[in-house]
Structures are given as structure tokens and as C-alpha cells.
N, C-alpha and C. Protein backbone atom coordinates (compact mmCIF):
# COMPACT_ATOMS: atom_id res chain seq x y z
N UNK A 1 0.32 -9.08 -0.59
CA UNK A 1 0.73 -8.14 0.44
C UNK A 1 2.22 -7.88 0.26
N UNK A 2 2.64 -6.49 0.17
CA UNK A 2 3.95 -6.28 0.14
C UNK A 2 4.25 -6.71 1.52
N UNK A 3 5.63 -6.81 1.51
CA UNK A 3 6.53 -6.73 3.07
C UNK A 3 6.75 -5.08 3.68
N UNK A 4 6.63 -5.09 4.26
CA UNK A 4 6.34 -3.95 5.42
C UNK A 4 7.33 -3.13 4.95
N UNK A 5 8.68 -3.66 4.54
CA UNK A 5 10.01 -2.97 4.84
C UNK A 5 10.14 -1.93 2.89
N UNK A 6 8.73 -2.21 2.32
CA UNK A 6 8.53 -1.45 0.92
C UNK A 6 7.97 -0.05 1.70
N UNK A 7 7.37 0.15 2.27
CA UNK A 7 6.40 1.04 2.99
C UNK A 7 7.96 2.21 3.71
N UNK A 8 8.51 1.37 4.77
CA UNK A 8 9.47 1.91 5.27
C UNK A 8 10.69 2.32 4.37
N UNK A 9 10.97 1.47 3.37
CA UNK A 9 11.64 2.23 2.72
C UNK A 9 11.60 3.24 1.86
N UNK A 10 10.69 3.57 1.35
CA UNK A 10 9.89 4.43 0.91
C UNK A 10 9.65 5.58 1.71
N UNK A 11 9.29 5.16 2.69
CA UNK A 11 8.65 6.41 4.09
C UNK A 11 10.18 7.36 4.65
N UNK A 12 11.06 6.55 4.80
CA UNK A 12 12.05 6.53 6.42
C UNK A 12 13.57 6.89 5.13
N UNK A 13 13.08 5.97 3.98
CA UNK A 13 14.91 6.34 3.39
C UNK A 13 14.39 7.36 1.77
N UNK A 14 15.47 7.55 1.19
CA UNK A 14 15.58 7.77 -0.07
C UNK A 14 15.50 6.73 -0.87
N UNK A 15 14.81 5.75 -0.84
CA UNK A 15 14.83 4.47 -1.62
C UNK A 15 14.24 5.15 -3.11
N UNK A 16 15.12 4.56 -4.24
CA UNK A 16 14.43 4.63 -5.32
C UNK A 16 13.61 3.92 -5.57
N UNK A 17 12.86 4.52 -6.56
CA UNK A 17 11.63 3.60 -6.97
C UNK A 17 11.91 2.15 -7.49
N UNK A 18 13.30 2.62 -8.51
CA UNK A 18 13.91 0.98 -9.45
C UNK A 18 14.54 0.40 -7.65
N UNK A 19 14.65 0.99 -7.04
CA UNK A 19 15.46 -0.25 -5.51
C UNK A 19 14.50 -0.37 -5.46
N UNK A 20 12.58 -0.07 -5.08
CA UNK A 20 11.68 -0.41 -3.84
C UNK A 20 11.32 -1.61 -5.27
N UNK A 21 11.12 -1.89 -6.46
CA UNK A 21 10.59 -2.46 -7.24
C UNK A 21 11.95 -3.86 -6.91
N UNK A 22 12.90 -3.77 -7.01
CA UNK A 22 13.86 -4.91 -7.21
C UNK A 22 14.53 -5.18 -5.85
N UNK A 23 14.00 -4.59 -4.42
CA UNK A 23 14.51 -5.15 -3.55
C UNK A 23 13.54 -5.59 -3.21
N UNK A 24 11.78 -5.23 -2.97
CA UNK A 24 10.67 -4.70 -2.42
C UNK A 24 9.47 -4.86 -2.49
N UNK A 25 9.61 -5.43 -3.68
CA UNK A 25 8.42 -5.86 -4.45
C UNK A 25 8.07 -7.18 -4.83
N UNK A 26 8.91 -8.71 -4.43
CA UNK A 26 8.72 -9.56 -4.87
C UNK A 26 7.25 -9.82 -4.79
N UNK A 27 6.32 -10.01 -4.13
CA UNK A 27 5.20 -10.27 -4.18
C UNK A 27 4.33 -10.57 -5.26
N UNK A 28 5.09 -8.97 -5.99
CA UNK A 28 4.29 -8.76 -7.13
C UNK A 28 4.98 -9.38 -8.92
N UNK A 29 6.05 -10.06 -8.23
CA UNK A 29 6.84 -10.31 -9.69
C UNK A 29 5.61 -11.55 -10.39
N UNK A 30 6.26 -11.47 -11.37
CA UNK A 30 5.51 -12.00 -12.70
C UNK A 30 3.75 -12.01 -12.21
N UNK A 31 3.50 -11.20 -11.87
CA UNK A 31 1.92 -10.67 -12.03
C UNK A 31 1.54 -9.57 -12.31
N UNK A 32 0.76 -9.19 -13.71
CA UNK A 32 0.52 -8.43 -14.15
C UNK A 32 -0.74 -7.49 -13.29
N UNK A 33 -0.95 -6.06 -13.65
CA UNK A 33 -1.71 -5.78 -12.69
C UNK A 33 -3.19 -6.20 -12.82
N UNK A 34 -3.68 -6.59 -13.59
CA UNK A 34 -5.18 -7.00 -14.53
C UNK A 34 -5.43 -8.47 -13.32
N UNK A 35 -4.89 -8.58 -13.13
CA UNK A 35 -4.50 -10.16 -12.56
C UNK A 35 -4.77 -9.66 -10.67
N UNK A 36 -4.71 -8.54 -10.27
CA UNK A 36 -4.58 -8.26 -8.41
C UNK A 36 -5.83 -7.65 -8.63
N UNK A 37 -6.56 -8.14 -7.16
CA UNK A 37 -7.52 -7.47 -6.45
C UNK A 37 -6.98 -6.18 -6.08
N UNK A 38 -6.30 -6.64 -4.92
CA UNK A 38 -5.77 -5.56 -3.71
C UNK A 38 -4.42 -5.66 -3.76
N UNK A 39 -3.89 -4.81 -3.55
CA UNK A 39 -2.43 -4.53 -3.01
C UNK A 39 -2.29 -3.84 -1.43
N UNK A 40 -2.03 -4.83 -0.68
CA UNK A 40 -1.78 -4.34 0.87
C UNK A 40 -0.25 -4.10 0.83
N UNK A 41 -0.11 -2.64 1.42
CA UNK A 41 0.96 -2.19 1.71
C UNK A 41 0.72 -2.08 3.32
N UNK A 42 1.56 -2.77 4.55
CA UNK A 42 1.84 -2.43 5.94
C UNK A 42 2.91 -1.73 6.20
N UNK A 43 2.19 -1.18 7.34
CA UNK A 43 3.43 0.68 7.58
C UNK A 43 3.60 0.40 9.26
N UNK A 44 4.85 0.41 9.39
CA UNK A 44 4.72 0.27 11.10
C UNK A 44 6.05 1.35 11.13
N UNK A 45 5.41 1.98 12.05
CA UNK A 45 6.15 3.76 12.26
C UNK A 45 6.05 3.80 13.92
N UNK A 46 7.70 3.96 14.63
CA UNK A 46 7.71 4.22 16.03
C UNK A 46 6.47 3.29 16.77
N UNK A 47 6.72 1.38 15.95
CA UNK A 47 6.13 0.55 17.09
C UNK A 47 4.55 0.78 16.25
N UNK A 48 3.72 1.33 15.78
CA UNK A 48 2.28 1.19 15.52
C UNK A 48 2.05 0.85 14.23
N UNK A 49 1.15 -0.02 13.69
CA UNK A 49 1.14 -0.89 12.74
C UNK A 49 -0.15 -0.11 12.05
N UNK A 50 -0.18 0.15 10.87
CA UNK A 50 -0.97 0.19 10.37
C UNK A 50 -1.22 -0.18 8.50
N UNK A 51 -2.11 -0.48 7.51
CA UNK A 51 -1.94 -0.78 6.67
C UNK A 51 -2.98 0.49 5.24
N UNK A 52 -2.21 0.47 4.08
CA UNK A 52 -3.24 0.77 3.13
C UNK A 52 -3.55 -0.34 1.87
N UNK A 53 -4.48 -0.62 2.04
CA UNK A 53 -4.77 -1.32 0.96
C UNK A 53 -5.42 -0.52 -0.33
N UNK A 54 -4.88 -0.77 -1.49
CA UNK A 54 -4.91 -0.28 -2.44
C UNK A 54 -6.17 -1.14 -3.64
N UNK A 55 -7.23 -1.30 -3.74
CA UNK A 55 -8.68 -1.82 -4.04
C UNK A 55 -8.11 -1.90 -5.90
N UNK A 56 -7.61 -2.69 -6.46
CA UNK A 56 -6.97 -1.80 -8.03
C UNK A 56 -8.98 -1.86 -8.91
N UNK A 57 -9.55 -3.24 -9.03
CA UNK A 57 -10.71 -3.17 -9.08
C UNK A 57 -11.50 -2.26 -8.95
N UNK A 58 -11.84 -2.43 -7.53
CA UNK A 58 -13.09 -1.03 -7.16
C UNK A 58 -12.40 0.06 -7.07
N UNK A 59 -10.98 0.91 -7.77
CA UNK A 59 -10.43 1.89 -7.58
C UNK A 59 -10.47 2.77 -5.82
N UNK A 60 -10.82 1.99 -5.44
CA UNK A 60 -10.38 3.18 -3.82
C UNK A 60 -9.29 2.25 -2.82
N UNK A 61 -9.16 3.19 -2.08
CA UNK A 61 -8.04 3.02 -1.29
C UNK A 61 -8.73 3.10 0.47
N UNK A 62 -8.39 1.96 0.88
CA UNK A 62 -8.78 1.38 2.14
C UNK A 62 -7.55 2.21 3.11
N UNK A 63 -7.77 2.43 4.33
CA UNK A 63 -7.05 2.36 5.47
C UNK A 63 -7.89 1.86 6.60
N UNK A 64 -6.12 0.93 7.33
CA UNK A 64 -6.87 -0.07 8.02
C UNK A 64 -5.23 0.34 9.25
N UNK A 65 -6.62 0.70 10.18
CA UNK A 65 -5.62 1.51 11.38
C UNK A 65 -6.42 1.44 12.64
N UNK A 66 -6.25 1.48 13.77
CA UNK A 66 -7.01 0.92 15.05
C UNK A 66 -6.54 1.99 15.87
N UNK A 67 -5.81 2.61 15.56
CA UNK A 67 -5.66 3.67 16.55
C UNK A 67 -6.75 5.32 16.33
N UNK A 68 -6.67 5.34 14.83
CA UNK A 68 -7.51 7.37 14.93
C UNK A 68 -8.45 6.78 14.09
N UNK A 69 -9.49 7.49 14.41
CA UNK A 69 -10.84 7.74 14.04
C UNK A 69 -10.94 8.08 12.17
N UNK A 70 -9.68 8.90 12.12
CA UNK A 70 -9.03 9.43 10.79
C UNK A 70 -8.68 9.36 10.08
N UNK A 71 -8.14 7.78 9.40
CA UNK A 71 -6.45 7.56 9.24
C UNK A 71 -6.15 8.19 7.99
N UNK A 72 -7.08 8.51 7.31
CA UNK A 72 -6.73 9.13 5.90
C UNK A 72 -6.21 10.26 6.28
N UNK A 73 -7.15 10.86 7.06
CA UNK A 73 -6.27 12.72 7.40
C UNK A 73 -4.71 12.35 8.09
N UNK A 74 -5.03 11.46 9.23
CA UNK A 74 -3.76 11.24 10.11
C UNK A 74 -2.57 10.83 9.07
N UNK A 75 -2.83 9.92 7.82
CA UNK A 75 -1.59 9.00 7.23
C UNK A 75 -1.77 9.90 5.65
N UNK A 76 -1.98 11.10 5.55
CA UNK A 76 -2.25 11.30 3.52
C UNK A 76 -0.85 11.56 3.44
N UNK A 77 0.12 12.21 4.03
CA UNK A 77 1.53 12.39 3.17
C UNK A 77 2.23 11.49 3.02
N UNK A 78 2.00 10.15 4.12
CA UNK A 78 2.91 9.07 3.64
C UNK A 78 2.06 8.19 2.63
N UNK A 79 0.94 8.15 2.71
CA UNK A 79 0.02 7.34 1.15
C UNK A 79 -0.20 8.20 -0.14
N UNK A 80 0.31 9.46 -0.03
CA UNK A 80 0.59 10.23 -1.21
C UNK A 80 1.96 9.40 -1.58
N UNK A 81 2.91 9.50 -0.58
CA UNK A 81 4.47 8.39 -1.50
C UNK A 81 4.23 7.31 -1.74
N UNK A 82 3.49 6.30 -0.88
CA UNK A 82 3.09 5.09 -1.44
C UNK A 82 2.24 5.08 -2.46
N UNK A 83 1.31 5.53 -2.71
CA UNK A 83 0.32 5.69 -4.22
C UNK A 83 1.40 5.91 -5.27
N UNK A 84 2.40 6.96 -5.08
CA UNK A 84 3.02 6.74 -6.75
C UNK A 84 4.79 5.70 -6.47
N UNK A 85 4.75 5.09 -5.30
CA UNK A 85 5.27 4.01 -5.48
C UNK A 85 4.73 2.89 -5.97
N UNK A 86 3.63 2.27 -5.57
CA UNK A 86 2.69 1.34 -6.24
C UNK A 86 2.57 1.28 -7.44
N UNK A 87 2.27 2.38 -7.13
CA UNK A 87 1.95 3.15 -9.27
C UNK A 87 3.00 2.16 -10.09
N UNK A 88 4.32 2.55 -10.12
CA UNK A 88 5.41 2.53 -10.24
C UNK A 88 5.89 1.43 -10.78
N UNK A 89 5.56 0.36 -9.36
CA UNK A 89 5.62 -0.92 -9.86
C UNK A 89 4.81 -1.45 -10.36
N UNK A 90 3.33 -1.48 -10.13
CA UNK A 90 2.77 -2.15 -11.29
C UNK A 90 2.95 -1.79 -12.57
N UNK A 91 3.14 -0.17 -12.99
CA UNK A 91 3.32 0.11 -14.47
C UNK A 91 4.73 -1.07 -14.92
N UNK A 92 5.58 -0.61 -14.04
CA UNK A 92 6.84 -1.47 -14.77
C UNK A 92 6.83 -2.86 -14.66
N UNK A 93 5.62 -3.63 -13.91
CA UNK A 93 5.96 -4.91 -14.01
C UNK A 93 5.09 -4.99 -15.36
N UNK A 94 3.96 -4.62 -15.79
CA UNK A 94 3.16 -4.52 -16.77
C UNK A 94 3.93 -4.37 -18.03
N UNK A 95 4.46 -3.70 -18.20
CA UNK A 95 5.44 -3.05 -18.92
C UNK A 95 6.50 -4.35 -19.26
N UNK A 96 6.95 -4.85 -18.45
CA UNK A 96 8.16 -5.81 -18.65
C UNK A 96 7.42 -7.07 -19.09
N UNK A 97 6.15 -7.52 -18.89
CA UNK A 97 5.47 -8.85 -18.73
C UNK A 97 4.56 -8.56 -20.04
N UNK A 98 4.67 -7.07 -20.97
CA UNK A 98 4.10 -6.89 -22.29
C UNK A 98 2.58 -7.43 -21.68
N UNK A 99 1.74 -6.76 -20.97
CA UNK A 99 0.66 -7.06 -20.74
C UNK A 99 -0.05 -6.21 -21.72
N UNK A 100 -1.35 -6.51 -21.61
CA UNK A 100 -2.20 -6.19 -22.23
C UNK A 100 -2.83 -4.77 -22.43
N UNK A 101 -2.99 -4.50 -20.66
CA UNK A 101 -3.15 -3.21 -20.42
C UNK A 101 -2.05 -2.93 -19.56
N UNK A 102 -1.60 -1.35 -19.75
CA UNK A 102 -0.31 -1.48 -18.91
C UNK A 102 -0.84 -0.38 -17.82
N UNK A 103 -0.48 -0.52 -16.45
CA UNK A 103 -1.02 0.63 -15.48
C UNK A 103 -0.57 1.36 -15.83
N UNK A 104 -1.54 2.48 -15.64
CA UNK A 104 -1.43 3.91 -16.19
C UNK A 104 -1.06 4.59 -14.86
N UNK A 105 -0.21 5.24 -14.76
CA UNK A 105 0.15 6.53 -13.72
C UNK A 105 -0.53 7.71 -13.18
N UNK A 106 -0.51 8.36 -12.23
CA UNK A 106 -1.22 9.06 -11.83
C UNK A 106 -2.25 8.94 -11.73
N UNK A 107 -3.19 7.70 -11.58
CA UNK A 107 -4.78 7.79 -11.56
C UNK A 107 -4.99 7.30 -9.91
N UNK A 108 -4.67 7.16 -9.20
CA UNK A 108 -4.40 6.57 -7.46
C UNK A 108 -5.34 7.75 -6.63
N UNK A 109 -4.13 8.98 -7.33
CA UNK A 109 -4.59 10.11 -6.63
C UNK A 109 -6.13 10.21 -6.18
N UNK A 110 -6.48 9.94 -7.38
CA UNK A 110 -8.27 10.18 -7.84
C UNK A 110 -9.02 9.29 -6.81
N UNK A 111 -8.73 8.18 -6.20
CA UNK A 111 -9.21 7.32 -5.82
C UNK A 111 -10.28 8.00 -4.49
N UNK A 112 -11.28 7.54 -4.21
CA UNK A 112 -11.72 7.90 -3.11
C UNK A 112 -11.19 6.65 -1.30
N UNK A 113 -10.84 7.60 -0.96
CA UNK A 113 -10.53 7.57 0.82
C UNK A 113 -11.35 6.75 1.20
N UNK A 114 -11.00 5.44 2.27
CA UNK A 114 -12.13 4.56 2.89
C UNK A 114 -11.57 4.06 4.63
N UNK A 115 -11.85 4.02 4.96
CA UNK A 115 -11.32 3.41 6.41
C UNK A 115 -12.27 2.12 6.80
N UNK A 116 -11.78 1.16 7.52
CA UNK A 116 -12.32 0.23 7.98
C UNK A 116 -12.34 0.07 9.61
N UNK A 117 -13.72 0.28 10.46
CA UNK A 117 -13.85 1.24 11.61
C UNK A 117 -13.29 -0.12 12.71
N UNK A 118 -13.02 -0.02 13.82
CA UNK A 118 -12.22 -0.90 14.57
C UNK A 118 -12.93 -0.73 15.94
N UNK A 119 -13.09 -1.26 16.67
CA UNK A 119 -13.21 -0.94 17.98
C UNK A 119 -12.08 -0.24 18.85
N UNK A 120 -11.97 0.60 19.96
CA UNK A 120 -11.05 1.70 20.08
C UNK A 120 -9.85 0.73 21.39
N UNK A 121 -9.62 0.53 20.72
CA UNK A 121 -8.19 -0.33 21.53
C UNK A 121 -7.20 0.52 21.70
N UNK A 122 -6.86 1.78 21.10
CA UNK A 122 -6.00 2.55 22.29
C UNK A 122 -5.00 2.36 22.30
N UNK A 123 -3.78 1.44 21.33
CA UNK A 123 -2.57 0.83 21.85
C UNK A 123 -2.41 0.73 20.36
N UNK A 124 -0.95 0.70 20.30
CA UNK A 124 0.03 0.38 19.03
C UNK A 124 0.02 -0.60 18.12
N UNK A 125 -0.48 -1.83 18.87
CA UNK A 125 -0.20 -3.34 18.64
C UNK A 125 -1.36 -4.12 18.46
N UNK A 126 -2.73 -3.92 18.35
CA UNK A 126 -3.30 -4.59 18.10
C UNK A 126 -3.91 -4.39 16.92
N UNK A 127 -3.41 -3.88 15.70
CA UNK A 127 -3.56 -4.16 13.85
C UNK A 127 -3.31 -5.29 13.83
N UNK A 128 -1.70 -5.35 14.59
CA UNK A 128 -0.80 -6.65 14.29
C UNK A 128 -1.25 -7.83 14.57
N UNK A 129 -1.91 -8.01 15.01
CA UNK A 129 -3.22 -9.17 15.56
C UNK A 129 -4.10 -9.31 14.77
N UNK A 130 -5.18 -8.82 14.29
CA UNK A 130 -5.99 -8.17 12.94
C UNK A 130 -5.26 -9.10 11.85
N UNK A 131 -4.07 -8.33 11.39
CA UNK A 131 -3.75 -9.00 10.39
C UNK A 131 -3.52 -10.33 10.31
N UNK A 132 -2.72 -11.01 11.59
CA UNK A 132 -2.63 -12.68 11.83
C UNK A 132 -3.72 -13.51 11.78
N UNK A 133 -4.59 -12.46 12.42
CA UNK A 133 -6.01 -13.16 11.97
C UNK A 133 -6.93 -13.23 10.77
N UNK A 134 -7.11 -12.32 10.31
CA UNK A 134 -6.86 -12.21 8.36
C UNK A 134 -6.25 -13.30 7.85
């Protein structure tokens, strides 16, 4: 799981990609991508928590959100920047660690959309619970 503050910086600043990889990314140092299930990225925007998990395996992309019925429609322009941030870093940690296979770019896009359905709690704060319990 990245730290939250990869998502936000990404989302909220001009963070470069080489800053979100070398301030942002420890999680993922010395692991190649052949080696991750999932990559959870958490996004908490004005107090509401929500997460995308990125499936590298089964190629799709999870959203995991308790507030809309939607979250893919509600969240696609900020998981369009996170998909080719991700991208990003796994190519270059791959890349630096001379792996085997190195992530290839641009293939995220392709992924098919998934949501994981919640009971309707109505409030900002209870992902953040979800996840502690995870």
C-alpha cells in the first residue's frame, strides 16, 4: 500500500513523477513488479477516504469507496493521473532492479473498472475503518 500522501501529491500538487517515485514510493523499493499482487493507492480529498487498488495480476482496477454507487465515473480523472503514476514507478523500479520483465507503459488504461459494493453509510469516514480492519 502506498502512503496516502503519493495519491495527494499527485492529485493536489505538481509533483513530478521522479519526486512521487523518490519521496512516495517507498513501499515499493527493491520490488520488482512480477513480484506485487496489488498496488493500493488511498486518496482522501476534503476529509473522504477513498482507495484504488490496482489488481497488476488479474489486470483490473478495483475502487473501493463507501460513499457513490459509482466511484469509477465519480473518481476517472484523478485514476487517469494515478494509473500513469503507478505506471511510472513500477517501470522505473523494474528498470533499475534489471528485472526480467520490465512494466510496460500505457497498458492500465485498458484495464477494466471494478468497484467493491459497501453498505450505504452516507458519511466521509467510514472507508477509514474498512481499511483498519483489512
Amino acid at each position: 500500500m502506498l502512503d496516502s500522501s503519493f495519491a495527494y501529491q499527485k492529485l493536489k500538487t505538481r509533483e513530478t513523477y521522479a519526486g512521487l517515485l523518490k519521496k512516495w514510493s517507498t513501499p515499493l523499493q527493491k520490488i520488482v513488479s512480477a513480484d506485487i499482487s496489488v498496488v493500493y493507492v488511498p486518496v482522501v480529498d476534503n476529509g473522504h477516504w477513498w482507495c484504488v487498488a490496482f489488481a497488476l495480476k488479474d489486470q483490473k482496477i478495483w475502487f473501493i469507496d463507501s460513499m457513490y454507487t459509482n466511484p469509477a465515473f465519480e473518481h476517472s480523472g484523478d485514476v487517469k493521473k494515478l494509473i500513469a503514476a503507478v505506471e511510472y514507478v513500477l517501470h522505473w523500479r523494474d528498470t533499475q532492479y534489471n528485472a526480467a520483465l520490465v512494466w510496460k507503459l500505457k497498458q492500465m488504461h485498458t484495464w477494466p473498472l471494478d468497484s467493491i459494493s459497501f453498505p450505504d453509510y452516507n458519511d466521509k469516514y467510514c472507508l477509514c475503518y474498512v481499511f483498519i480492519v483489512e
